[in-house]
Structures are given as structure tokens and as C-alpha cells.
Protein backbone atom coordinates (compact mmCIF):
# COMPACT_ATOMS: atom_id res chain seq x y z
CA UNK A 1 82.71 118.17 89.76
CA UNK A 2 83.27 116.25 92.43
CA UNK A 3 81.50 118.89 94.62
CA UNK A 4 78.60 118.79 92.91
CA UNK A 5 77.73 115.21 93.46
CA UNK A 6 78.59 115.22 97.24
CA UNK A 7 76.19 117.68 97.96
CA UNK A 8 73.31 115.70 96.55
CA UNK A 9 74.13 112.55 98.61
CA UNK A 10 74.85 114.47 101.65
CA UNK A 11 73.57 118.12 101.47
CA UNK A 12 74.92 121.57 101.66
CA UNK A 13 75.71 121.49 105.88
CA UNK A 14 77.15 117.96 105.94
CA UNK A 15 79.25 118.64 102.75
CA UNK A 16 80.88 121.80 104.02
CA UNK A 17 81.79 119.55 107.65
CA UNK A 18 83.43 116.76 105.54
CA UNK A 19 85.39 118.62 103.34
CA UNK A 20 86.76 121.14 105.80
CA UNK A 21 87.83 118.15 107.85
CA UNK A 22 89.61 116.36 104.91
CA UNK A 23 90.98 119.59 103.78
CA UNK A 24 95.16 119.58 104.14
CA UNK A 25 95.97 121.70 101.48
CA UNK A 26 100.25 121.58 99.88
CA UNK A 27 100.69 125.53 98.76
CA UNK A 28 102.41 125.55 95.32
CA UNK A 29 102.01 129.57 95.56
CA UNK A 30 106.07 129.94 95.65
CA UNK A 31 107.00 128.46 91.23
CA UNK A 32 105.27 129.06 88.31
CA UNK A 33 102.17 126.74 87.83
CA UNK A 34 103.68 123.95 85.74
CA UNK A 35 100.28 123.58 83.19
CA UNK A 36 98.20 119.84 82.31
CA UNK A 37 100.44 117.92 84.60
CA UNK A 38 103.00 118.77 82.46
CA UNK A 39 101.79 116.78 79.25
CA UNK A 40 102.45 118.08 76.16
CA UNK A 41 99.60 120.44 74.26
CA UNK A 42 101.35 120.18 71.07
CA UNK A 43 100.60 116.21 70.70
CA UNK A 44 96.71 116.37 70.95
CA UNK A 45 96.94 117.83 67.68
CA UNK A 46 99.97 116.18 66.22
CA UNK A 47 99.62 112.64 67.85
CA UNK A 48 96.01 112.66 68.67
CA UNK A 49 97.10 111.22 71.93
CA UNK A 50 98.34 112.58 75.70
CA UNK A 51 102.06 112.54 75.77
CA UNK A 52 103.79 113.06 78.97
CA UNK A 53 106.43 116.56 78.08
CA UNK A 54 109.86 116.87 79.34
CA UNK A 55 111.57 119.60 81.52
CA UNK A 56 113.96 119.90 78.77
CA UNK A 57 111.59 121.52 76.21
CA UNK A 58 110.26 123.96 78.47
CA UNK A 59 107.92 127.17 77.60
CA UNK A 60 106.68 129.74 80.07
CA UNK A 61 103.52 131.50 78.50
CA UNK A 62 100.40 133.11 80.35
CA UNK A 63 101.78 132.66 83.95
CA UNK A 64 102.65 128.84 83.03
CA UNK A 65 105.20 126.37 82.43
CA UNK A 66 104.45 124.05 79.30
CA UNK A 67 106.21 121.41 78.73
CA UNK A 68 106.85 119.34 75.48
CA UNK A 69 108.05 115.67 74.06
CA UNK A 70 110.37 117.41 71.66
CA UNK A 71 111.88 120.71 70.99
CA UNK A 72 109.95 120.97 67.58
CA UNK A 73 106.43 120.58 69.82
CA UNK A 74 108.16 123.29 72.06
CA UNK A 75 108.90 125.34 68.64
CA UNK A 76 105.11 124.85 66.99
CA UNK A 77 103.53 126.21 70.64
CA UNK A 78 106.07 129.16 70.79
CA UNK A 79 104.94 130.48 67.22
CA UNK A 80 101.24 129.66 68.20
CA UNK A 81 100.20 129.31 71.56
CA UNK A 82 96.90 130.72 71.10
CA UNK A 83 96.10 127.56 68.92
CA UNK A 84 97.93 124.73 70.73
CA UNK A 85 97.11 125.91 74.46
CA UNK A 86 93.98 124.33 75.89
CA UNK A 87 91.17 126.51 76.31
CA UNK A 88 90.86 128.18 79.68
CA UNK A 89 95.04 128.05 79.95
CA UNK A 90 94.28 124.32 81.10
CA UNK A 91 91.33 124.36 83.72
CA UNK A 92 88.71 122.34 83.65
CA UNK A 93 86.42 123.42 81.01
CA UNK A 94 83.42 121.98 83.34
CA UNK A 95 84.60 123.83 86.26
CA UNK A 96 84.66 127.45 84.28
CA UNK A 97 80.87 126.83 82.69
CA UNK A 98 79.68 125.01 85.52
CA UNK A 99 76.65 126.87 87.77
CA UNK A 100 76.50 123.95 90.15
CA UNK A 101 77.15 124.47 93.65
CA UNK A 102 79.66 127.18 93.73
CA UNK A 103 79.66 129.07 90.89
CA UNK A 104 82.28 129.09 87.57
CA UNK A 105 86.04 128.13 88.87
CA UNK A 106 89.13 126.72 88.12
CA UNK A 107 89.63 123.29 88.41
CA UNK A 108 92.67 121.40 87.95
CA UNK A 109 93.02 118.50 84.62
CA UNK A 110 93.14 114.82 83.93
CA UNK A 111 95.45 115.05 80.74
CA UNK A 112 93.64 112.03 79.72
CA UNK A 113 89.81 113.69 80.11
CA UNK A 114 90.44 115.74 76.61
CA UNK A 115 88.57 116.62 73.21
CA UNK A 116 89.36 119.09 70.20
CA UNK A 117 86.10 120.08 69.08
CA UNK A 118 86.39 123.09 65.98
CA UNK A 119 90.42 122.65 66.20
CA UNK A 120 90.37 123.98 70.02
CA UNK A 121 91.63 121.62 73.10
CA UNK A 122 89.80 121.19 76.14
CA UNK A 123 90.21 119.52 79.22
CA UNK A 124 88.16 118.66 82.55
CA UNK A 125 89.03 117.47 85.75
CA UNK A 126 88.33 113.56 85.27
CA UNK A 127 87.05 111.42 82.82
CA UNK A 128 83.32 110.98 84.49
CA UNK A 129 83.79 115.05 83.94
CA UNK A 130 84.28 114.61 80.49
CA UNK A 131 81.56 111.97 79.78
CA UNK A 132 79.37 114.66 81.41
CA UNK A 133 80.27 117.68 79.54
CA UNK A 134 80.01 116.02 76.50
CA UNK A 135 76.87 115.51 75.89
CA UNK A 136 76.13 119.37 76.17
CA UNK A 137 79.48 120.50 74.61
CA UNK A 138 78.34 123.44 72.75
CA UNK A 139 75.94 125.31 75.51
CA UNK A 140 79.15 124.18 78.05
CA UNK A 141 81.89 126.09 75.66
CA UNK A 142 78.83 128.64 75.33
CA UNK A 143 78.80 129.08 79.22
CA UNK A 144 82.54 129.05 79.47
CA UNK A 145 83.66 131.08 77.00
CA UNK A 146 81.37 133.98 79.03
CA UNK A 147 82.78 133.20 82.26
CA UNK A 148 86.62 132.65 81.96
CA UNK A 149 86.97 137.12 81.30
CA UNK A 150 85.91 136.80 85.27
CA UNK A 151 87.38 132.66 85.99
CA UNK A 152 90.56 133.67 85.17
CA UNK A 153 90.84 136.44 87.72
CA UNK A 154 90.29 133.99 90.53
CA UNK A 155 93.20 132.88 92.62
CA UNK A 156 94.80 129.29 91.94
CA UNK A 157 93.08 126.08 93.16
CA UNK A 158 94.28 124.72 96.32
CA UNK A 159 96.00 121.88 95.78
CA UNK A 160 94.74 118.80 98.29
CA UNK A 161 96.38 115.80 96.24
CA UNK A 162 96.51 115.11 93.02
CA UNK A 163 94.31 115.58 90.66
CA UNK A 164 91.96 116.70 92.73
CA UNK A 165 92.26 120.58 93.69
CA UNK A 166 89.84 123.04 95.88
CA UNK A 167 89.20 126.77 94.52
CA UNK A 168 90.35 129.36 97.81
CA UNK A 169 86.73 130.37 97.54
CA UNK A 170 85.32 127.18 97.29
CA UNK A 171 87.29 127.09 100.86
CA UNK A 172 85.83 130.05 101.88
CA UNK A 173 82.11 129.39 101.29
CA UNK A 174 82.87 125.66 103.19
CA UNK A 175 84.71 127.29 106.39
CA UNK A 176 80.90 130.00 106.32
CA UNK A 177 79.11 126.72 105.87
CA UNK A 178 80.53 125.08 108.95
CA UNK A 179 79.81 128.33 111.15
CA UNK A 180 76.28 128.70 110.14
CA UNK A 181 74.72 125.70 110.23
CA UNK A 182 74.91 122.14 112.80
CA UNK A 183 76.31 119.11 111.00
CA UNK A 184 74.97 116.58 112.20
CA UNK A 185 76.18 113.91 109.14
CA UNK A 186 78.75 112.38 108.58
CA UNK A 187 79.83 112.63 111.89
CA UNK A 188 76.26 111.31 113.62
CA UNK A 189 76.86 113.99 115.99
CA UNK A 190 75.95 117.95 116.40
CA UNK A 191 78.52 119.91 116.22
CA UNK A 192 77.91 123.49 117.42
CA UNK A 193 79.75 126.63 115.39
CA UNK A 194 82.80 126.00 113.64
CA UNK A 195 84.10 122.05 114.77
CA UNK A 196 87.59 121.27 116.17
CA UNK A 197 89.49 119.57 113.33
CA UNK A 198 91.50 117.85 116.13
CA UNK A 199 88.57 116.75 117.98
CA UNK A 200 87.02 115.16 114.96
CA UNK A 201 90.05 113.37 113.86
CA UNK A 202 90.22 111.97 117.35
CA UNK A 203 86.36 110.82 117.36
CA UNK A 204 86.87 109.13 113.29
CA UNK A 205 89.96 107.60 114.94
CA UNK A 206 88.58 105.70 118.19
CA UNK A 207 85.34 104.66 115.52
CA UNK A 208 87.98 103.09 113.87
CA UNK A 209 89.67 101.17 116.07
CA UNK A 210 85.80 99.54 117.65
């Protein structure tokens, strides 16, 4: 979402220069994705609040690791997952009906940015997110709902800190970006082809120290 509201202040070109330079991405590629930061589904519905889950009530299901506050939460997911998982296994449900930008993707979750709306969970990737999506809830779910069959095929976000998280295609299109077109903003300075990270770094560095 995050994306999308870059690229108005700065544009397409000078978007795809900032964010490859700030790009340092931590591979998780090597465990099982460990699903909402590891809060619990189960107490959405049960507590009507986020609750942080324990490693000791652990459930794998669709390629994930759940965890829960209790082993009865653990127990209620196991005999229902369709109906306590979030929708979307836990991406943002802005990022999968979202248009904007880059197309549909997954996104990772603020366990806090959440709403049941007809007994199903969602989640989106801050709170701003949610205060957007809102407000068109039913076309969003609408839009999502069609995209995940394809969504859910894509590869996992890149992880660049938490909670933040960059799609590998989203990467992709940026790195094209950067070869086709001169930025010229924010760095106040054309940069020919594809720029060299280190070069950059040490021009935002000495600009720092003036």
C-alpha cells in the first residue's frame, strides 16, 4: 500500500531508484512461513481481540505455521481451519484486490489492521490500509476473492523489515524500472542505466555528513 502512495509523490522512475536502493532483503525461503506474526486466528472470534500465540500450540496448515494462546484455540482451528484462518491464508486483503501500481499480490499483516465482516477474518498490511479498504469492503472482498485462485500462486514477499515486505515481482518490475528510464529524483542527479547501489550509498552518505 505503501507503493501506491510513493509513486504519486514521486512518480514511477524515481520510485523504482529509491526502492531498489533501500532494498536489503533477509530470505526466510529455508522454514515454513510462520502466519499473522504469529498471533492467534482463533481469538478474533473468541476474544474479539489480537492475541499474541505461543510456539507451544503450534498448527501447520496450507504451507503455514499457526500459532495459538491455548491448546483449545489450537484444537477449534484444527477441526475448522477453513473458518478460523484469515482470508487469503493471512495476506493483506488490500494487496490481493488491489489494481494499483503493480497488480494483485501478497502482502505481509499488521495483526492489529483486522475485521470479521459475514463471520470471515481479514487482515491488511497496516492500519492506514485498513481505514482504506474499509470504506469499499464489499467491491475489495469482490476483487479479492477473484484474484487470490492466481495471488496465491505467486512466490512469497520479500521480507525487507518488519512489517513491511516486497512481492519478488514487485522487485522485478523496480530493477526494469531502473534500466529503462533516468532518475533524476531523489537523488538530484541522472543516473544513466541501472545505478551502482554502492555509488549511491556513498553520494547519500557525504550529503549527510555537509
Amino acid at each position: 500500500m505503501w507503493v501506491a502512495y510513493l509513486a504519486s509523490r514521486l512518480g514511477a522512475a524515481a520510485l523504482a531508484g529509491l526502492l531498489l536502493w533501500l532494498l536489503t532483503p533477509t530470505a526466510r525461503a529455508d522454514e515454513t512461513r510462520l502466519s499473522i506474526s504469529g498471533y492467534d486466528p482463533v481469538a478474533y472470534f473468541t476474544d474479539g481481540t489480537p492475541v499474541p500465540g505461543s510456539s507451544e500450540f503450534e498448527y501447520v496448515w496450507h504451507d503455514a505455521r499457526w500459532r495459538f494462546a491455548s491448546a483449545t484455540h489450537r484444537d477449534l482451528f484444527a477441526k475448522d481451519p477453513e473458518h478460523y484462518a484469515p482470508q487469503y491464508d493471512g495476506y493483506c486483503a488490500m494487496g490481493v484486490a488491489d489494481a494499483a501500481v503493480f497488480g494483485p499480490h501478497k502482502d505481509t499483516v499488521d495483526p492489529e489492521a483486522w475485521a470479521i465482516v459475514d463471520g470471515k477474518l481479514y487482515l491488511t498490511h497496516t492500519r492506514h490500509t485498513m481505514d482504506r479498504w474499509r470504506p469499499n469492503l464489499a467491491e475489495n472482498i469482490k476483487r479479492a476473492d477473484a484474484n487470490w485462485s492466481a495471488v496465491a500462486y505467486q512466490p512469497e514477499p520479500t521480507i525487507i523489515g518488519p512489517p513491511c515486505a516486497m512481492p519478488t515481482a514487485l522487485r522485478e518490475a523496480i530493477a526494469g524500472f531502473v534500466a529503462a528510464y533516468h532518475v533524476e529524483r531523489p537523488f538530484q542527479k541522472r543516473v544513466r542505466d541501472r545505478p551502482n547501489l554502492d555509488a549511491l550509498v556513498r553520494r547519500r552518505s557525504n550529503r549527510s555528513r555537509q
